[in-house]
N, C-alpha and C. Protein backbone atom coordinates (compact mmCIF):
# COMPACT_ATOMS: atom_id res chain seq x y z
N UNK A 1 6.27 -5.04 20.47
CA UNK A 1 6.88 -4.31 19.36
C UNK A 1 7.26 -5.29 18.26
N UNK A 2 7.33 -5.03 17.10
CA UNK A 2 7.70 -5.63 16.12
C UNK A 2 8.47 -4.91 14.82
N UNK A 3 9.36 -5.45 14.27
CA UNK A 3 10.23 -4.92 12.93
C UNK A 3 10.07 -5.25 11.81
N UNK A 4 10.20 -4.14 10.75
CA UNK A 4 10.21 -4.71 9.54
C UNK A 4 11.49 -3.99 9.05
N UNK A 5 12.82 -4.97 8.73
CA UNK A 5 13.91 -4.93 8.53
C UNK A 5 14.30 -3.55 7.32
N UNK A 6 13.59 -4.03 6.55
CA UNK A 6 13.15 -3.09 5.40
C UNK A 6 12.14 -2.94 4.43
N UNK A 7 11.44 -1.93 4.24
CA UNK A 7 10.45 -1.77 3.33
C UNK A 7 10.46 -2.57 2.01
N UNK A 8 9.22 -3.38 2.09
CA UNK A 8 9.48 -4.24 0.64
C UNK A 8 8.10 -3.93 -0.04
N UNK A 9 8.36 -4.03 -1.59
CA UNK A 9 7.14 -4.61 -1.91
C UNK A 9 6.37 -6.04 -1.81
N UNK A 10 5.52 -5.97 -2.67
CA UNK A 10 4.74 -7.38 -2.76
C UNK A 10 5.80 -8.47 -3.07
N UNK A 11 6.72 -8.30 -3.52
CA UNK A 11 7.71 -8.72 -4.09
C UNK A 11 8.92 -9.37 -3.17
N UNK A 12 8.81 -8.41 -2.44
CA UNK A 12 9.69 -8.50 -1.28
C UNK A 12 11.02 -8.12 -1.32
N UNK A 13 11.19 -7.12 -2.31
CA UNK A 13 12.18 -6.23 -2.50
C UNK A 13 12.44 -4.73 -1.29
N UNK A 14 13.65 -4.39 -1.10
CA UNK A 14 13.70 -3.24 -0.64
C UNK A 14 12.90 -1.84 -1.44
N UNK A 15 12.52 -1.19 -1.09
CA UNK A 15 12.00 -0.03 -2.20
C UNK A 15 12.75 1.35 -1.45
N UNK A 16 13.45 1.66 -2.37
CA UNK A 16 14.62 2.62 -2.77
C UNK A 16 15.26 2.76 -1.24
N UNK A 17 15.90 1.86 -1.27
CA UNK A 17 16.95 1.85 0.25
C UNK A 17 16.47 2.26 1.33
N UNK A 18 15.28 2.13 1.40
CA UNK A 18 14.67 3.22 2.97
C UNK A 18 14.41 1.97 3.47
N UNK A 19 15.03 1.43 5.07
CA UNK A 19 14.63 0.71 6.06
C UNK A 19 13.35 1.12 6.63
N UNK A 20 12.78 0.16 6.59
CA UNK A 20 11.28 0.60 7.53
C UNK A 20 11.50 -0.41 8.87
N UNK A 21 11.06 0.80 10.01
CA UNK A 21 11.45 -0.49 11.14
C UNK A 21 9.80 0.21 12.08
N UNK A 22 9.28 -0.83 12.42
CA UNK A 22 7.72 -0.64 12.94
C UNK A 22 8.05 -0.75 14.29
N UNK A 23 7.32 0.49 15.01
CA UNK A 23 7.26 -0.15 16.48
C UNK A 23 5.84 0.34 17.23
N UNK A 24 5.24 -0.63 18.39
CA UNK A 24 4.43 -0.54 18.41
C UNK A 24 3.99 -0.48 19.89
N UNK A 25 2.98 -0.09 20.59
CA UNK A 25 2.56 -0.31 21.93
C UNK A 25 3.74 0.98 23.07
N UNK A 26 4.42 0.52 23.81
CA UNK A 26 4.76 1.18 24.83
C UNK A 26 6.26 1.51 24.31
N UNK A 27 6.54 2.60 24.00
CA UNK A 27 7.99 3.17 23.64
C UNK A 27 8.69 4.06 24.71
N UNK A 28 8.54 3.19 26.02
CA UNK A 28 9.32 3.57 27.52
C UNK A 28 10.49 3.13 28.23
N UNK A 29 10.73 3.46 29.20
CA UNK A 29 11.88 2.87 29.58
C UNK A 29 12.34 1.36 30.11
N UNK A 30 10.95 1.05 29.86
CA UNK A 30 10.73 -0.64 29.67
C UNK A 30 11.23 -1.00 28.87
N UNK A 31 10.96 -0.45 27.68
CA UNK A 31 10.67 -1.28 26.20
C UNK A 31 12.42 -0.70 25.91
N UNK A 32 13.01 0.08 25.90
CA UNK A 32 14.10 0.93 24.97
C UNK A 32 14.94 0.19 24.82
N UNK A 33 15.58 -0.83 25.37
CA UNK A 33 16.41 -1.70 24.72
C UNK A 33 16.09 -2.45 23.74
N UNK A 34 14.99 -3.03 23.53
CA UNK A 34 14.08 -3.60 22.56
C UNK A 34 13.87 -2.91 21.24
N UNK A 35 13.67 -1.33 21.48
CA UNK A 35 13.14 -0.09 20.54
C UNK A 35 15.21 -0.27 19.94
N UNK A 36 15.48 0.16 21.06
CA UNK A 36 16.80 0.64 20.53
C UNK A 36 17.91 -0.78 19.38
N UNK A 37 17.54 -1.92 19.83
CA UNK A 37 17.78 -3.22 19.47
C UNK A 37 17.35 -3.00 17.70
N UNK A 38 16.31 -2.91 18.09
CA UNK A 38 15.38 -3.15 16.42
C UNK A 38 15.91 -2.06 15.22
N UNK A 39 15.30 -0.91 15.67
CA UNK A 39 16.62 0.77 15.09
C UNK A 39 18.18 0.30 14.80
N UNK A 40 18.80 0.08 15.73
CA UNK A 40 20.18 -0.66 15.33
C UNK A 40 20.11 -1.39 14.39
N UNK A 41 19.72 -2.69 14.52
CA UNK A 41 19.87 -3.30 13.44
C UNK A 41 19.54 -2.85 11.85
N UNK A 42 18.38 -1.89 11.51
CA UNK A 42 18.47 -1.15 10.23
C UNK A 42 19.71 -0.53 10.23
N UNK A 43 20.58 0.32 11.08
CA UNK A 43 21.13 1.08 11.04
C UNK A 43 22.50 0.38 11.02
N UNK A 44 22.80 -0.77 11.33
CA UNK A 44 24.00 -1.76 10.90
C UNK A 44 23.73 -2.01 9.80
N UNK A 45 22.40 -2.51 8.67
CA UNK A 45 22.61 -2.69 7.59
C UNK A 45 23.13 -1.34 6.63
N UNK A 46 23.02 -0.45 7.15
CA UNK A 46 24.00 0.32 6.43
C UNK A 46 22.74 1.23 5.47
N UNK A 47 21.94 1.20 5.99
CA UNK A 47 20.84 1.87 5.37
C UNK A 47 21.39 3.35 5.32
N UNK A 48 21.27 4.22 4.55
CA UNK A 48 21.22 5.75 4.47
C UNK A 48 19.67 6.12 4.65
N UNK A 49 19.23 5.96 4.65
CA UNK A 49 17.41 6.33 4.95
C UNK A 49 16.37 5.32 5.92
N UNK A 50 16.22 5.87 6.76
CA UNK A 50 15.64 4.93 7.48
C UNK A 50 13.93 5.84 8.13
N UNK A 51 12.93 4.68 8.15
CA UNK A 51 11.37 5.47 8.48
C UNK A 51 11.24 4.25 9.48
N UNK A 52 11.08 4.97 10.53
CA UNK A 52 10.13 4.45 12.04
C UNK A 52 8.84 4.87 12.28
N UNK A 53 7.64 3.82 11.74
CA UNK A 53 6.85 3.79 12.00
C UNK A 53 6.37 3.69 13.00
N UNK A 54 5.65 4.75 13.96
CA UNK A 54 5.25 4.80 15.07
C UNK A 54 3.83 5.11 15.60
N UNK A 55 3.22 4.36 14.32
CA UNK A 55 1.74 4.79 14.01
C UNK A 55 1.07 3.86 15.54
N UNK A 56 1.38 2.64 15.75
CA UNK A 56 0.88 2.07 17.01
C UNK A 56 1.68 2.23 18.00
N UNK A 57 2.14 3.29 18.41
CA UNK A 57 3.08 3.35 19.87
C UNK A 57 1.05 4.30 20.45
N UNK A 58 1.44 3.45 21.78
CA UNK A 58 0.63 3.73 22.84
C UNK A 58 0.79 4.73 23.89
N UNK A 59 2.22 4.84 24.14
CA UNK A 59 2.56 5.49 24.89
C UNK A 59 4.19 5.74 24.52
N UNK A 60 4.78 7.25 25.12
CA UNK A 60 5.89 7.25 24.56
C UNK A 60 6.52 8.02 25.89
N UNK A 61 8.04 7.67 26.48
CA UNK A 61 8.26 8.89 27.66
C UNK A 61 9.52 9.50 26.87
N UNK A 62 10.00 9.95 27.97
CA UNK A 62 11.51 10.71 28.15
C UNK A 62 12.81 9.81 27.16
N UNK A 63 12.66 8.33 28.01
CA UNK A 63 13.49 7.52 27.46
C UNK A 63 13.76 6.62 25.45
N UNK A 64 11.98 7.00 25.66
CA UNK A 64 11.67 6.41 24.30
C UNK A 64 11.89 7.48 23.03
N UNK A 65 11.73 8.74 23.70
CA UNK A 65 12.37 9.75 22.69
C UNK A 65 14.18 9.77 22.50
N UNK A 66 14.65 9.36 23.73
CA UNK A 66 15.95 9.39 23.34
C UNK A 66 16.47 8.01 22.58
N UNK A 67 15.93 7.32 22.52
CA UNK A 67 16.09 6.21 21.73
C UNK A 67 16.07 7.02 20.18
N UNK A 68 14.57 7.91 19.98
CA UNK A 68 15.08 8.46 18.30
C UNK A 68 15.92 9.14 18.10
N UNK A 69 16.02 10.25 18.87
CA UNK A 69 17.12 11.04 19.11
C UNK A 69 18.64 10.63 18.78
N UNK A 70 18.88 9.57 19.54
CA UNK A 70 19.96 8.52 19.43
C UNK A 70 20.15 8.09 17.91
N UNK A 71 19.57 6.90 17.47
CA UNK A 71 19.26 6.80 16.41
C UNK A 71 19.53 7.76 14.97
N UNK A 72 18.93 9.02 15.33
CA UNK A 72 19.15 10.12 14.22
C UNK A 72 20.49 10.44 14.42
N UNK A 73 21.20 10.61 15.06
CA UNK A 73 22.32 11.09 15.67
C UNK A 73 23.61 10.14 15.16
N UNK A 74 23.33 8.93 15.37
CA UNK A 74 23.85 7.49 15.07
C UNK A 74 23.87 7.24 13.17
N UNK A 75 22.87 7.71 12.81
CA UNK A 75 22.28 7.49 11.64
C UNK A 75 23.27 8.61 10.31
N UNK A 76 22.67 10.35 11.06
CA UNK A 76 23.42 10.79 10.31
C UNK A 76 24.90 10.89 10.83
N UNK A 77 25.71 10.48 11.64
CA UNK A 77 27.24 10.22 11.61
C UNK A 77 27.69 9.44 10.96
N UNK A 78 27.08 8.31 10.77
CA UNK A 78 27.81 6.83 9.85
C UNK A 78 27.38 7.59 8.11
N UNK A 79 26.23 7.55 8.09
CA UNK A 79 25.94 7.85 6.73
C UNK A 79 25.53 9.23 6.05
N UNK A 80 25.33 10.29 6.64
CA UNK A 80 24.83 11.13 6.58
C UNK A 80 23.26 11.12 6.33
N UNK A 81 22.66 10.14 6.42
CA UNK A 81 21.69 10.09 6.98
C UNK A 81 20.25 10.72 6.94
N UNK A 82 18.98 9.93 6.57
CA UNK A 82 17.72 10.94 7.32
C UNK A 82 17.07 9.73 7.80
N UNK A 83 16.32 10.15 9.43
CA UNK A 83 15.81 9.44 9.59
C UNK A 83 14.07 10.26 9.70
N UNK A 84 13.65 9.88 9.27
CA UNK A 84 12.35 10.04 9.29
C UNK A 84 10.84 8.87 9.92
N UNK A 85 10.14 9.84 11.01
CA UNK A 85 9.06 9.38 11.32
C UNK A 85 7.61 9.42 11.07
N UNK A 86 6.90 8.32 11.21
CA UNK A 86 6.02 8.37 10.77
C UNK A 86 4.85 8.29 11.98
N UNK A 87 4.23 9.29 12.54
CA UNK A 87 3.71 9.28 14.09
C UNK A 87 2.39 9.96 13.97
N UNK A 88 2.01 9.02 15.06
CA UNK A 88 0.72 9.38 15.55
C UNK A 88 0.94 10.56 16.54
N UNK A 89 -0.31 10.70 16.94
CA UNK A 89 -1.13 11.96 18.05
C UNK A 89 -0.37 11.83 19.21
N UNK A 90 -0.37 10.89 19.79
CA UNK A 90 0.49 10.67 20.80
C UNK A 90 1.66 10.93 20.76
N UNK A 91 2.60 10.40 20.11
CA UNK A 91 3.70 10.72 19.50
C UNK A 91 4.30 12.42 19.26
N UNK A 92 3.52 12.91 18.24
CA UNK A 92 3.78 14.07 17.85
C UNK A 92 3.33 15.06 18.58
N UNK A 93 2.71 14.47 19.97
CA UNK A 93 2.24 15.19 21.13
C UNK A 93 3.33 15.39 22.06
N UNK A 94 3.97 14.27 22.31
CA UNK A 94 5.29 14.05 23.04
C UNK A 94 6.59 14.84 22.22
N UNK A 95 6.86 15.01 21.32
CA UNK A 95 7.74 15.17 20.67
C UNK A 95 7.75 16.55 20.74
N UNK A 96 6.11 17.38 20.25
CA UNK A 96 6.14 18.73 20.30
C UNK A 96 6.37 19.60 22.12
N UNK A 97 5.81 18.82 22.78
CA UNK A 97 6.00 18.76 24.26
C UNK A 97 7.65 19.31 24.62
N UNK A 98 8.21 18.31 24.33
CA UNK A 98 9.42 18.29 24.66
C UNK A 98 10.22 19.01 23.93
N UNK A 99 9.68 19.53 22.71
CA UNK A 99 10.44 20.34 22.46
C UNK A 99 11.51 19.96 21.11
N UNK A 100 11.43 19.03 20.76
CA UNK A 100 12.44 17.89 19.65
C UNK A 100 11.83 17.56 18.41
N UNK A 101 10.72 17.68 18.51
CA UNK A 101 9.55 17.73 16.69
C UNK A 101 10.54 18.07 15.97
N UNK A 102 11.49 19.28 16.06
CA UNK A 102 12.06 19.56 14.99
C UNK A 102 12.94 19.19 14.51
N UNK A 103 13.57 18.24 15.20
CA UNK A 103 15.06 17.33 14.93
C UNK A 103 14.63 16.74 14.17
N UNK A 104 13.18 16.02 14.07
CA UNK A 104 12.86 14.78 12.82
C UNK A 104 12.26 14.90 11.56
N UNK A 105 12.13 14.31 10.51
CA UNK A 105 11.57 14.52 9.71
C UNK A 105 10.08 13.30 9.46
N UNK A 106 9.08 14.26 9.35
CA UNK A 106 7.97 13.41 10.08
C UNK A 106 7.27 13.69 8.37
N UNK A 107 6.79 12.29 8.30
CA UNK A 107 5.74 11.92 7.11
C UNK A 107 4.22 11.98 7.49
N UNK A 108 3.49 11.65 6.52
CA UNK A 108 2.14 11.70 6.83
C UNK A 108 1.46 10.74 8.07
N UNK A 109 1.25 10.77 8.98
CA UNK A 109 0.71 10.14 9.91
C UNK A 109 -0.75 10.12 10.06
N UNK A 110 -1.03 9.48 11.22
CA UNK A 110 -1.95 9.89 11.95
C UNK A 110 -1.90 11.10 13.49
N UNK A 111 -1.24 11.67 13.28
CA UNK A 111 -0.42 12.66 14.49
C UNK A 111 -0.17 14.08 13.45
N UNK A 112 -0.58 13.70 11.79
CA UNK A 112 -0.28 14.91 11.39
C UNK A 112 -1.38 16.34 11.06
């Protein structure tokens, strides 16, 4: 997995306060401290908008959804908050599965 603290341009500026935090490969109960680690930290900088890119998650379970879940929850209490995803097939397979698609606000993907 890997992070990007916040969305920059070429420049390496933030672009309009939205944290972008990337994650990638296995979003399970392996990985969730790691997932959940990386999410936090946007969400200590105090971001009001935050996008989790989840275009390379490989696999996603039970645990790795409650990590977003968490997150959104975490997100809009401190700030009022949106967190929005950006997901693949897999992803938006799991999500609709379970029943929770609708808690998020999902951008153009590959899952869309």
């Amino acid at each position: 997995m890997e992070t990007a603290d916040r969305q920059t341009s070429p420049g390496g500026r933030a672009l309009d306060g939205v944290a972008r935090v990337r994650l990638w490969g296995l979003l399970t109960a392996a990985t969730a401290s790691q997932a959940r680690a990386r999410v936090q930290r946007a969400l200590d900088q105090g971001h009001a908008h935050v996008l989790v890119d989840l275009q390379g998650v490989t696999r996603i379970d039970a645990v790795g959804i409650a990590v977003l879940l968490d997150a959104r929850r975490l997100l809009q209490a401190r700030t009022g908050g949106t967190l929005v995803l950006c997901a693949n097939r897999i992803v938006c397979r799991a999500l609709r599965t379970t029943r929770t698609i609708a808690a998020f606000g999902l951008t153009a993907g590959t899952g869309m």
